[in-house]
Protein backbone atom coordinates (compact mmCIF):
# COMPACT_ATOMS: atom_id res chain seq x y z
CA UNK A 1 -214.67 92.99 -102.95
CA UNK A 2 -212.19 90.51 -101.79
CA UNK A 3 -212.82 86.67 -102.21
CA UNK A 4 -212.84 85.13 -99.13
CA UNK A 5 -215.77 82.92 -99.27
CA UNK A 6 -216.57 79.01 -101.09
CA UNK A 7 -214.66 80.65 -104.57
CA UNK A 8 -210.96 81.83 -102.80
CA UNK A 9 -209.89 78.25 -103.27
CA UNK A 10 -208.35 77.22 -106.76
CA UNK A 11 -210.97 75.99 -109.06
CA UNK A 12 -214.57 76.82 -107.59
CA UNK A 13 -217.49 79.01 -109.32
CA UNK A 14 -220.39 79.58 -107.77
CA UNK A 15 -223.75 82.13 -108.26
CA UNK A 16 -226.62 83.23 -107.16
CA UNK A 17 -230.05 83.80 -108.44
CA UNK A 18 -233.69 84.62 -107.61
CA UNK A 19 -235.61 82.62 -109.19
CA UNK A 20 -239.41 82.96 -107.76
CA UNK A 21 -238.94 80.96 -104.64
CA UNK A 22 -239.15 83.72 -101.92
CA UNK A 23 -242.14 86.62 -102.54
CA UNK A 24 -239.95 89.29 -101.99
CA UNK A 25 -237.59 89.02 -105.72
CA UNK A 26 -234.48 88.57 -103.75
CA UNK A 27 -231.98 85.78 -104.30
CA UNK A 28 -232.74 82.30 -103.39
CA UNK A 29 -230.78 79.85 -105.03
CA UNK A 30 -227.29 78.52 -104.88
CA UNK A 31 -224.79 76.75 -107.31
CA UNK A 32 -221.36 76.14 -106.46
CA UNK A 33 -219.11 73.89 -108.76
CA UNK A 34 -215.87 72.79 -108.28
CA UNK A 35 -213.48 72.10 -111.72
CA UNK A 36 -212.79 68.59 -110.98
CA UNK A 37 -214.12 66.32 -108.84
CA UNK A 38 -213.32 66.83 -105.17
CA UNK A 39 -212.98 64.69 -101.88
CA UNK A 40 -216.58 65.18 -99.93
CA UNK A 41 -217.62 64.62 -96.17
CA UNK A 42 -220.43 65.77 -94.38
CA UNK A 43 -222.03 66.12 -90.75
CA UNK A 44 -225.89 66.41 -90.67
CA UNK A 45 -228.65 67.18 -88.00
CA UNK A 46 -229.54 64.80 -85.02
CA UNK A 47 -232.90 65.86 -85.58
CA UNK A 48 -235.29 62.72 -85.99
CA UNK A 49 -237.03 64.82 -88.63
CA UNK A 50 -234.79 65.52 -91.87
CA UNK A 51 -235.52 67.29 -94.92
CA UNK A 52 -235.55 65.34 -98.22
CA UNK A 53 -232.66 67.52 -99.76
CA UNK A 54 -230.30 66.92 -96.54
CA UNK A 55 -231.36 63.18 -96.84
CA UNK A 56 -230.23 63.38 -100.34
CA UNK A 57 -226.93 64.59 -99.53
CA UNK A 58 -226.33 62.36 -96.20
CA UNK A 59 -226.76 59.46 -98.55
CA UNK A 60 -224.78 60.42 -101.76
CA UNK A 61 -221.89 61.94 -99.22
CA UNK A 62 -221.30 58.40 -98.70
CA UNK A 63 -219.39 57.64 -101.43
CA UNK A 64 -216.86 60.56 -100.55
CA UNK A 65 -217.31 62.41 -103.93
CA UNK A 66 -218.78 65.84 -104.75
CA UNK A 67 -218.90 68.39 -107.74
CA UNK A 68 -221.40 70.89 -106.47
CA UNK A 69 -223.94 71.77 -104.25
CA UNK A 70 -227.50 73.53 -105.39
CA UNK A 71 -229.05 75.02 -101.90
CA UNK A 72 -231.89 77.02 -101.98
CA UNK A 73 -233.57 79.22 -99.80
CA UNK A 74 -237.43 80.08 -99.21
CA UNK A 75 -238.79 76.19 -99.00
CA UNK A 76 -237.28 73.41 -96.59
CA UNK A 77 -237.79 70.61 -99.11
CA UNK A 78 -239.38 68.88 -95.73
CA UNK A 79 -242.09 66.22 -94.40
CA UNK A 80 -243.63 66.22 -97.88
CA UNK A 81 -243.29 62.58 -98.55
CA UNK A 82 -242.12 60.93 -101.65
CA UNK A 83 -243.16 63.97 -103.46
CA UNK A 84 -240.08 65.70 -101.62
CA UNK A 85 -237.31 62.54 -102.55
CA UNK A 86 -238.75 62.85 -106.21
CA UNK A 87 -237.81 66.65 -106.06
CA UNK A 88 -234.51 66.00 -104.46
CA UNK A 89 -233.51 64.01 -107.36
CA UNK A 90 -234.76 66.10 -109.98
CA UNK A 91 -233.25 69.20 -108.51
CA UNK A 92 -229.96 67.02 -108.64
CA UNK A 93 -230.79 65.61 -111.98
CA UNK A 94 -231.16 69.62 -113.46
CA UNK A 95 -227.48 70.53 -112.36
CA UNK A 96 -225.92 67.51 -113.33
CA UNK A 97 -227.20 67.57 -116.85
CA UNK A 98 -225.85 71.39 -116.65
CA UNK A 99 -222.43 70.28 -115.20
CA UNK A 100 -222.01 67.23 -117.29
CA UNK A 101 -221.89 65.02 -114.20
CA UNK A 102 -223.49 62.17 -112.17
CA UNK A 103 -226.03 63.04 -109.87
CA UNK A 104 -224.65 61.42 -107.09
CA UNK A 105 -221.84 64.37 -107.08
CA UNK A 106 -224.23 67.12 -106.52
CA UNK A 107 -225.17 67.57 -103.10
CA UNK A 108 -228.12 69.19 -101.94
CA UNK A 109 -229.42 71.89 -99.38
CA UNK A 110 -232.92 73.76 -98.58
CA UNK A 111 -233.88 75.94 -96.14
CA UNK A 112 -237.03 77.65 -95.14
CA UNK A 113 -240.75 76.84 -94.55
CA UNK A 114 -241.72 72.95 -94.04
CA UNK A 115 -244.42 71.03 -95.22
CA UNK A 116 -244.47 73.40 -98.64
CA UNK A 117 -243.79 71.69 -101.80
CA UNK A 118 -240.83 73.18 -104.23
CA UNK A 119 -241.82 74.72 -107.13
CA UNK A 120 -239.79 72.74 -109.41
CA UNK A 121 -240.28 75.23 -112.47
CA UNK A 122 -238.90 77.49 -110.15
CA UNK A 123 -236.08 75.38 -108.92
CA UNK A 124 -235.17 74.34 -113.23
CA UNK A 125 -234.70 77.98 -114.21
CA UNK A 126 -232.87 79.20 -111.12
CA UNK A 127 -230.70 76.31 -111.49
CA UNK A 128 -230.28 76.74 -115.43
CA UNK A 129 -229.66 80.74 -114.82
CA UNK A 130 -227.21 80.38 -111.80
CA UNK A 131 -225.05 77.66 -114.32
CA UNK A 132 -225.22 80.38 -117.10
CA UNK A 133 -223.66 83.10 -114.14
CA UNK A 134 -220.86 80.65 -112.74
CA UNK A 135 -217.98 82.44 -111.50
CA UNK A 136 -214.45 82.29 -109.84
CA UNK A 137 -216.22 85.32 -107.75
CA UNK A 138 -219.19 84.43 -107.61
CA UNK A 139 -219.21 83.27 -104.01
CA UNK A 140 -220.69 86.95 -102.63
CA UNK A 141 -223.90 86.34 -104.87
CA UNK A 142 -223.59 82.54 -103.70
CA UNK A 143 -224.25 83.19 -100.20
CA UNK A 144 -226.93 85.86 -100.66
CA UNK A 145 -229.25 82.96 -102.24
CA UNK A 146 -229.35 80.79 -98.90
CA UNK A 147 -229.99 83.62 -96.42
CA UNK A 148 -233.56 83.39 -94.68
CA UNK A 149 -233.62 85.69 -91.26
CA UNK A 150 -230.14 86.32 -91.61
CA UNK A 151 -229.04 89.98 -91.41
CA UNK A 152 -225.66 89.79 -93.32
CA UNK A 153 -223.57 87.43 -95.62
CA UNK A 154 -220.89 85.12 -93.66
CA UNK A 155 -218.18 83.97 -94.99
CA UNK A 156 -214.91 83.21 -94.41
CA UNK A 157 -211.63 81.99 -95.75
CA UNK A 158 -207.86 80.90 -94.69
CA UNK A 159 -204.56 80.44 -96.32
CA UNK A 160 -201.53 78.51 -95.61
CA UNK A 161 -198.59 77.38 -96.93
CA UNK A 162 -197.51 73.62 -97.00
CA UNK A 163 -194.80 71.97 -98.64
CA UNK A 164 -194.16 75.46 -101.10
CA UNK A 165 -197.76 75.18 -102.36
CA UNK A 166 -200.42 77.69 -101.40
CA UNK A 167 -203.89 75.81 -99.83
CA UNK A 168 -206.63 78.04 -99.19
CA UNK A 169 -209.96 76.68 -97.17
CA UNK A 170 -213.08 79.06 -97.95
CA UNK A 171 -216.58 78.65 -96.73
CA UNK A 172 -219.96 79.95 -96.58
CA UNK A 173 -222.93 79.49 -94.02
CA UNK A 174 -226.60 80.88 -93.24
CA UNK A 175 -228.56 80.70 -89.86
CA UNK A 176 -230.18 83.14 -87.56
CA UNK A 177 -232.48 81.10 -85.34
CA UNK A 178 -233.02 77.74 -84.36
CA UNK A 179 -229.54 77.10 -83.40
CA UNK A 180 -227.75 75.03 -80.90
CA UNK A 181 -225.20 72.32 -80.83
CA UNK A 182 -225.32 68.88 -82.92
CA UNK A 183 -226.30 70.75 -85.76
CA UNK A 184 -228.88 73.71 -85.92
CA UNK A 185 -230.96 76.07 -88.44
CA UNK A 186 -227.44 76.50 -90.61
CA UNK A 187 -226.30 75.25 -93.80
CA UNK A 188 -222.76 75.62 -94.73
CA UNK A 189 -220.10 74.72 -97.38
CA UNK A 190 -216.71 74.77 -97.02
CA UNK A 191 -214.38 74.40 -100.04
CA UNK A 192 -210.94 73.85 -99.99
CA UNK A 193 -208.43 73.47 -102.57
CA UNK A 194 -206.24 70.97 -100.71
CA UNK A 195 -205.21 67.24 -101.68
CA UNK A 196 -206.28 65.19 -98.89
CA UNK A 197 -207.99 61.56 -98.28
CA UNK A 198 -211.36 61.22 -97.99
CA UNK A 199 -210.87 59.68 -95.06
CA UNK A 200 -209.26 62.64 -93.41
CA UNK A 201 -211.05 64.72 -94.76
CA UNK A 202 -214.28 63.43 -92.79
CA UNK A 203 -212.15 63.47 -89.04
CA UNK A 204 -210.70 67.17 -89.72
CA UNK A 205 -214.77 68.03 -90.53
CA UNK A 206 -216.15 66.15 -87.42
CA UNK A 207 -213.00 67.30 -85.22
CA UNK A 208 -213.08 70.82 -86.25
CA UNK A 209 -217.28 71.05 -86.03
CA UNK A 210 -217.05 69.83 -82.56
CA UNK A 211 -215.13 73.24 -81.55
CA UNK A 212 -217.33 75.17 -84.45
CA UNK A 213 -220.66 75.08 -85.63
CA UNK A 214 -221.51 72.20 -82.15
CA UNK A 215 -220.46 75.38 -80.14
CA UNK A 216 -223.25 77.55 -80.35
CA UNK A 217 -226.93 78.44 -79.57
CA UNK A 218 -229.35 80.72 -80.47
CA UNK A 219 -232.41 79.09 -78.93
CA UNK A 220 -231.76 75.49 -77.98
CA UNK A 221 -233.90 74.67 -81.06
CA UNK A 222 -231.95 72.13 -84.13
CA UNK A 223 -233.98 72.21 -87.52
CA UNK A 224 -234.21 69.14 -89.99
CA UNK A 225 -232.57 70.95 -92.52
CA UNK A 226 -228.88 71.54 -90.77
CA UNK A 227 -226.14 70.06 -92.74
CA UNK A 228 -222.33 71.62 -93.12
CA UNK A 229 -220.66 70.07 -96.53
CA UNK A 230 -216.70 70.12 -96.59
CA UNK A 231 -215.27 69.51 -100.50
CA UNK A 232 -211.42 69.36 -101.31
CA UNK A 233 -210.45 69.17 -105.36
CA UNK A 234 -206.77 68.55 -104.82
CA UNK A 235 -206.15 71.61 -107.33
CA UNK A 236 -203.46 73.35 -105.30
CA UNK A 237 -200.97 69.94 -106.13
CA UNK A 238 -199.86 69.79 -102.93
CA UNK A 239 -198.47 66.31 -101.09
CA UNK A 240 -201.44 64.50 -100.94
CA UNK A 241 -202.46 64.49 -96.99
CA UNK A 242 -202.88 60.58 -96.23
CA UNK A 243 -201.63 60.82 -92.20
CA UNK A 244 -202.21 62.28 -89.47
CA UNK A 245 -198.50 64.31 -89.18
CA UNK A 246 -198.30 68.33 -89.49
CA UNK A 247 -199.69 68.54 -92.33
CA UNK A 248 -202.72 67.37 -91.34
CA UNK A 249 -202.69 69.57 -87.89
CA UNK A 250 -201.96 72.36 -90.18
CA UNK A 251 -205.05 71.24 -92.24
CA UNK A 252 -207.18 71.04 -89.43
CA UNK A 253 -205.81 74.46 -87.70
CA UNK A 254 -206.72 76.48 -90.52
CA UNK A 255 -209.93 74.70 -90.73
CA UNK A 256 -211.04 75.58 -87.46
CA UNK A 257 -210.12 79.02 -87.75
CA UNK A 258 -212.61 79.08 -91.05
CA UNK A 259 -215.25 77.56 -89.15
CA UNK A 260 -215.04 79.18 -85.99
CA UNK A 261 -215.49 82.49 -87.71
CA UNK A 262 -218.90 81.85 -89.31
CA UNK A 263 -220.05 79.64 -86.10
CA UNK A 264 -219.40 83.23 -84.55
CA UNK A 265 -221.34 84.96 -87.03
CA UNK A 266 -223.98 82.60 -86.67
CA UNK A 267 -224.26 83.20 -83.46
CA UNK A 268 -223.98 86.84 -83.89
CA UNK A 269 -226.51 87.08 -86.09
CA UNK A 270 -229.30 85.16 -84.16
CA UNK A 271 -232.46 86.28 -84.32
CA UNK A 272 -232.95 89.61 -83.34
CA UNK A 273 -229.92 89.31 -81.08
CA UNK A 274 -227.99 92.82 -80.45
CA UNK A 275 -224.78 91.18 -78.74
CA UNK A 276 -222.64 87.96 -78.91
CA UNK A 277 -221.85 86.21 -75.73
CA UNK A 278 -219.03 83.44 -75.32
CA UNK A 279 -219.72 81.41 -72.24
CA UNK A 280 -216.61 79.97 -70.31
CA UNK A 281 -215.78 77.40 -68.35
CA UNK A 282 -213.16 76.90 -66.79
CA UNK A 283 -212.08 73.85 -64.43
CA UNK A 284 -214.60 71.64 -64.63
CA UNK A 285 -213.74 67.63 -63.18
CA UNK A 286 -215.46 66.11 -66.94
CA UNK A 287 -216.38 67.27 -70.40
CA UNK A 288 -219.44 66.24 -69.76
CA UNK A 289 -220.40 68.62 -66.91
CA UNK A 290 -218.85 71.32 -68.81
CA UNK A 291 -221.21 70.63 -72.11
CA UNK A 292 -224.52 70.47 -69.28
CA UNK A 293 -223.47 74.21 -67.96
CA UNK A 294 -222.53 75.66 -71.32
CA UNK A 295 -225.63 74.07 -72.75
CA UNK A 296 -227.78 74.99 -69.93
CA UNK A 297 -226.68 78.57 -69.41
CA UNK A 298 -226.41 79.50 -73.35
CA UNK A 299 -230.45 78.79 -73.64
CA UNK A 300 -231.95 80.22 -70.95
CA UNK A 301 -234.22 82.70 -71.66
CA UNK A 302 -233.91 84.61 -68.29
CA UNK A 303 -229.52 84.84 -68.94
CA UNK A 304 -230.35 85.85 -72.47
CA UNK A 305 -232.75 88.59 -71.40
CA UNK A 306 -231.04 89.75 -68.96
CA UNK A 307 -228.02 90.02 -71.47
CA UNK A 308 -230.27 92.20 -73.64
CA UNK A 309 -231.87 94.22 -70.46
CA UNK A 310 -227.87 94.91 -69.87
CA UNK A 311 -228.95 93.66 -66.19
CA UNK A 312 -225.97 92.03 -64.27
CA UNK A 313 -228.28 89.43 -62.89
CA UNK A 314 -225.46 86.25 -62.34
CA UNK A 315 -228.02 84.54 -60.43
CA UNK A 316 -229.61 83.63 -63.46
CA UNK A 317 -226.13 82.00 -64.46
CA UNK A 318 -225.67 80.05 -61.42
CA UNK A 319 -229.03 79.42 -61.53
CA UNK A 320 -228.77 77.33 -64.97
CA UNK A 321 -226.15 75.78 -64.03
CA UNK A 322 -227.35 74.38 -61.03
CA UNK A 323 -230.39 72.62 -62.69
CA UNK A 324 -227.89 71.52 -65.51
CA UNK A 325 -227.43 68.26 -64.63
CA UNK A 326 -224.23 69.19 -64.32
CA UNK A 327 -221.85 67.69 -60.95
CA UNK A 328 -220.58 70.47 -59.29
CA UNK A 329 -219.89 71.85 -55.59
CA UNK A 330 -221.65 75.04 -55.61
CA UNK A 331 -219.76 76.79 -52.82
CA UNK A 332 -216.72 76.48 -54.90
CA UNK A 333 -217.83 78.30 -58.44
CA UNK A 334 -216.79 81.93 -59.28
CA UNK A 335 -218.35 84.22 -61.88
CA UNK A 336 -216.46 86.87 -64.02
CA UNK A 337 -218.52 88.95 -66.75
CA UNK A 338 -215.69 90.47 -68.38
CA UNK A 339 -212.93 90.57 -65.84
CA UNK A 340 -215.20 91.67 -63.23
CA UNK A 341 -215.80 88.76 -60.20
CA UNK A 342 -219.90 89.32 -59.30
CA UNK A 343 -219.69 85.62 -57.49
CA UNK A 344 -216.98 84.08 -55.58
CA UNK A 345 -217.17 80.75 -53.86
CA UNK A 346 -220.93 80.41 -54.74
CA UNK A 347 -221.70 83.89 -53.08
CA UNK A 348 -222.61 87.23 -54.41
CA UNK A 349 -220.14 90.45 -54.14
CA UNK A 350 -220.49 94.14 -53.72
CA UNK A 351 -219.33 94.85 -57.21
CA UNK A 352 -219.03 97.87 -59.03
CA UNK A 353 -222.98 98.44 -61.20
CA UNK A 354 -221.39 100.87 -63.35
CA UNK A 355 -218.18 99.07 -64.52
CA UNK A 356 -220.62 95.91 -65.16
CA UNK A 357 -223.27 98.13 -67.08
CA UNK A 358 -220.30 99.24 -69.44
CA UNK A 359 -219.38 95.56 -69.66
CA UNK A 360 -222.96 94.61 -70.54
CA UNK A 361 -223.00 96.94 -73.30
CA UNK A 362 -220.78 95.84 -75.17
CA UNK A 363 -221.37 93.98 -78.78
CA UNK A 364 -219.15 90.84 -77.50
CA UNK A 365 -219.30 89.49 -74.06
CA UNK A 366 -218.04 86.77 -72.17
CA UNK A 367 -218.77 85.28 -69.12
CA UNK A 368 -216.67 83.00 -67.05
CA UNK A 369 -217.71 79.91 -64.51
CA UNK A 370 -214.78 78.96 -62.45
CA UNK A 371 -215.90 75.67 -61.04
CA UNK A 372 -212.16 75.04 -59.61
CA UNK A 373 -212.79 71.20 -59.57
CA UNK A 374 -210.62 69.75 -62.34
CA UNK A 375 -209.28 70.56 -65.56
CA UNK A 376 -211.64 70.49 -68.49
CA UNK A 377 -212.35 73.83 -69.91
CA UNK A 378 -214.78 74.50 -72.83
CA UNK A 379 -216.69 77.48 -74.54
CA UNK A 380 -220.14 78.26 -76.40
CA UNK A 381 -220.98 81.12 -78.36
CA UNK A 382 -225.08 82.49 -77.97
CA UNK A 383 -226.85 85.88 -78.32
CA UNK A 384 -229.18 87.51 -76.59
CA UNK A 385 -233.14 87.64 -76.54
CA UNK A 386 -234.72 90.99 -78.09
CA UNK A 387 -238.39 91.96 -78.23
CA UNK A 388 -237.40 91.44 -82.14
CA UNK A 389 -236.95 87.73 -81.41
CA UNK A 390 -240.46 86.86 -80.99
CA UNK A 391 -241.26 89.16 -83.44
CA UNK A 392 -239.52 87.35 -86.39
CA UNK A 393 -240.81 83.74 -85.38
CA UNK A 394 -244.45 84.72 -84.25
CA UNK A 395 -245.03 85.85 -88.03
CA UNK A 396 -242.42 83.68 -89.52
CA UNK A 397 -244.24 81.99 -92.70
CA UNK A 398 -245.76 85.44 -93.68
C-alpha cells in the first residue's frame, strides 16, 4: 500500500492499536512520532464546550513545539472535570516517558462519547503497545485507531520540489457527523517534513483551513473535541522558510491541496450520506453574504433530502438562501445543478426532469447560485440526509 498519509514525510512513525477502549476489539488508539522535534501550530473548535485532551493541546501548542500526538478513539475525554485534565496529563506523561521527551511536546486528541471517563489502564497499554509497533508505515494502522462513524480511512499526501530538495506534506483526519465550519466532529494531523518558522507555519494552517476543513458541513453541528494539528521537523534540509516569497506560496499550495482532499472526504463520508455536494457561489457583492448562503443552504435538511430523494426541488435552495441573512436581490439569482439552469432571474424554468434526475444521481454534485451582484465567489462541500442518518445518531452511545 502506498504511503500517503502522516508517515510519507521524512522522519515520522506512527501505529495503531486496540487497546479495550471501543466494545467492538477494533483499533482505537493513535501514536504518531516525529524523529526530531518539529515546528507545531494548531486551530481548535469555537465550541464553548472543549474536551480536556483538545484543551491540553490548545495550551501546550503554544509554545510552537511538538514530537507526537496520542489520539484515541471510543471516549471524548469531555465535561468530566478535573478528573479529565488529570487524564490528559497522564496520557501525555505515558508517551513521553516512552519517547524520551517532555510532555509539553506530545499533543493530544479524543474522540467519541462525552461525559465517560478514560480508562487509563486502557489508555497505558495501548499507548505502551502502539510505541513498541512504531513505523515509517505505520500511518494506515494510524488512522484506523481514530475512526468513530467513519466508513473509510482518509488520508492524504503531496510532494514538491523546492530549492533541489524534496518536501512532502502528509496528513490524516476522522469525522462523519457533526460537521460544519469553524471546526467540527474531525480530528486531523498533518505532518510535513519541511523547514519552516513557527510563525509561518501557524498562517499557512489558519490560511489553508479557511478554504479546507472551515468549508464543509455535515449537519451544522461543531463538537468540543475538533482540533486539526500541523507539525514540520525540518528533516528534508531545505532553505528554511522565514518569508512570505514562493516558497512559502508553494508551501501553502501544496498544503491546501492536502487538506482540501480529506475536508472532501469528510464531507463525503458524513453520516449516512450517499453523495457529496459542492455548493457555489458565484458573484456575490461581500464574503460575508456568500458564507450566510453557503452556510445556510449546506444545512438544510429539506436541500439535503431532497439531494438524497434525487428530487430537483431548487426552491428549497432559494429558499435557504433567502432566510440566510444574506443581502441579495432575489430577482437577479440563477440556479445551475450541474450545468443545467432550473432558476433564472429568481424564476423557475421548464427544464429537462430527466437530464436533472441523471444529474442528481450522481456521487458528486454541485450546485451553483449566480447572485450577479459583485465579485466574491466561495464554495462548501456537504452531503446528503439518508434514513441511515438518524439511524446512526438515534442509537449513537450503544
Amino acid at each position: 500500500m502506498v504511503n500517503i498519509g502522516v508517515t510519507a514525510p521524512k522522519g515520522y512513525k506512527a501505529a495503531g492499536v486496540a487497546c479495550g477502549l471501543k466494545n467492538n476489539g477494533v483499533k482505537d488508539l493513535a501514536l504518531v512520532v516525529s524523529d526530531v522535534e518539529a515546528k507545531a501550530a494548531g486551530i481548535f473548535t469555537r465550541n464553548v464546550i472543549k474536551g480536556h485532551s483538545l484543551q491540553w493541546s490548545r495550551k501546550k501548542i503554544k509554545n510552537g513545539l511538538a514530537r507526537a500526538m496520542v489520539i484515541n478513539s471510543g471516549c471524548a475525554n469531555a465535561c468530566l472535570g478535573p478528573a479529565g485534565d488529570k487524564d490528559s496529563a497522564d496520557m501525555a506523561l505515558y508517551a513521553a516517558e516512552l519517547i524520551g521527551c517532555s510532555p509539553d511536546v506530545v499533543m493530544l486528541g479524543s474522540t467519541g462519547v462525552i461525559g465517560i471517563p478514560l480508562k487509563m489502564s486502557n489508555i497505558r497499554q495501548g499507548i505502551e503497545q502502539a510505541f513498541g509497533e512504531l513505523s515509517y508505515d505505520g500511518g494506515h494502522m494510524a488512522v484506523q485507531a481514530i475512526m468513530t462513524t467513519d466508513t473509510f480511512q482518509k488520508e492524504a499526501s503531496k510532494t514538491i520540489e523546492l530549492n533541489g530538495k524534496t518536501i512532502t506534506i502528509g496528513g490524516m483526519a476522522k469525522g462523519s457527523g457533526m460537521i460544519h465550519p469553524n471546526m467540527a466532529t474531525m480530528i486531523s494531523l498533518i505532518t510535513t517534513d519541511a523547514a519552516i518558522s513557527e510563525s509561518l507555519l501557524d498562517k499557512a494552517l489558519r490560511r489553508v483551513a479557511d478554504v479546507s476543513f472551515n468549508r464543509i458541513s455535515v449537519d451544522g453541528d461543531t463538537s468540543v473535541c475538533d482540533q486539526v494539528i500541523i507539525m514540520a521537523n525540518g528533516l528534508a534540509q531545505n532553505n528554511p522558510i522565514t518569508e512570505e516569497g514562493s516558497d512559502f506560496q508553494a508551501f501553502v499550495s501544496a498544503l491546501s491541496e492536502v487538506c482540501i482532499s480529506l475536508a472532501k472526504m469528510l464531507a463525503k463520508d458524513g453520516e449516512g450520506a450517499t453523495k457529496l455536494i459542492e455548493i457555489r457561489v458565484k458573484n456575490c457583492s461581500d464574503t460575508n453574504s456568500a458564507h450566510l448562503v453557503l452556510n445556510a443552504v449546506a444545512k438544510s435538511p429539506l436541500v439535503k433530502t431532497a439531494f438524497f430523494g434525487e428530487d430537483a426541488n431548487w426552491g428549497r435552495i432559494i429558499t435557504a438562501a433567502g432566510y440566510s441573512g444574506a443581502i441579495f436581490n432575489p430577482e437577479k439569482v440563477d440556479i445551475y445543478l450541474g450545468n443545467l439552469l432550473v432558476c433564472e432571474n429568481g424564476t423557475g424554468l421548464q427544464f429537462d426532469e430527466d437530464e436533472a434526475l441523471e444529474i442528481l444521481k450522481e456521487d458528486e454534485i454541485i450546485v451553483t447560485l449566480d447572485f450577479k451582484d459583485g465579485v466574491v465567489c466561495d464554495k462548501i462541500w456537504t452531503c446528503d440526509f439518508s434514513y441511515d442518518y438518524v439511524k446512526i445518531n438515534g442509537s449513537y452511545r450503544s
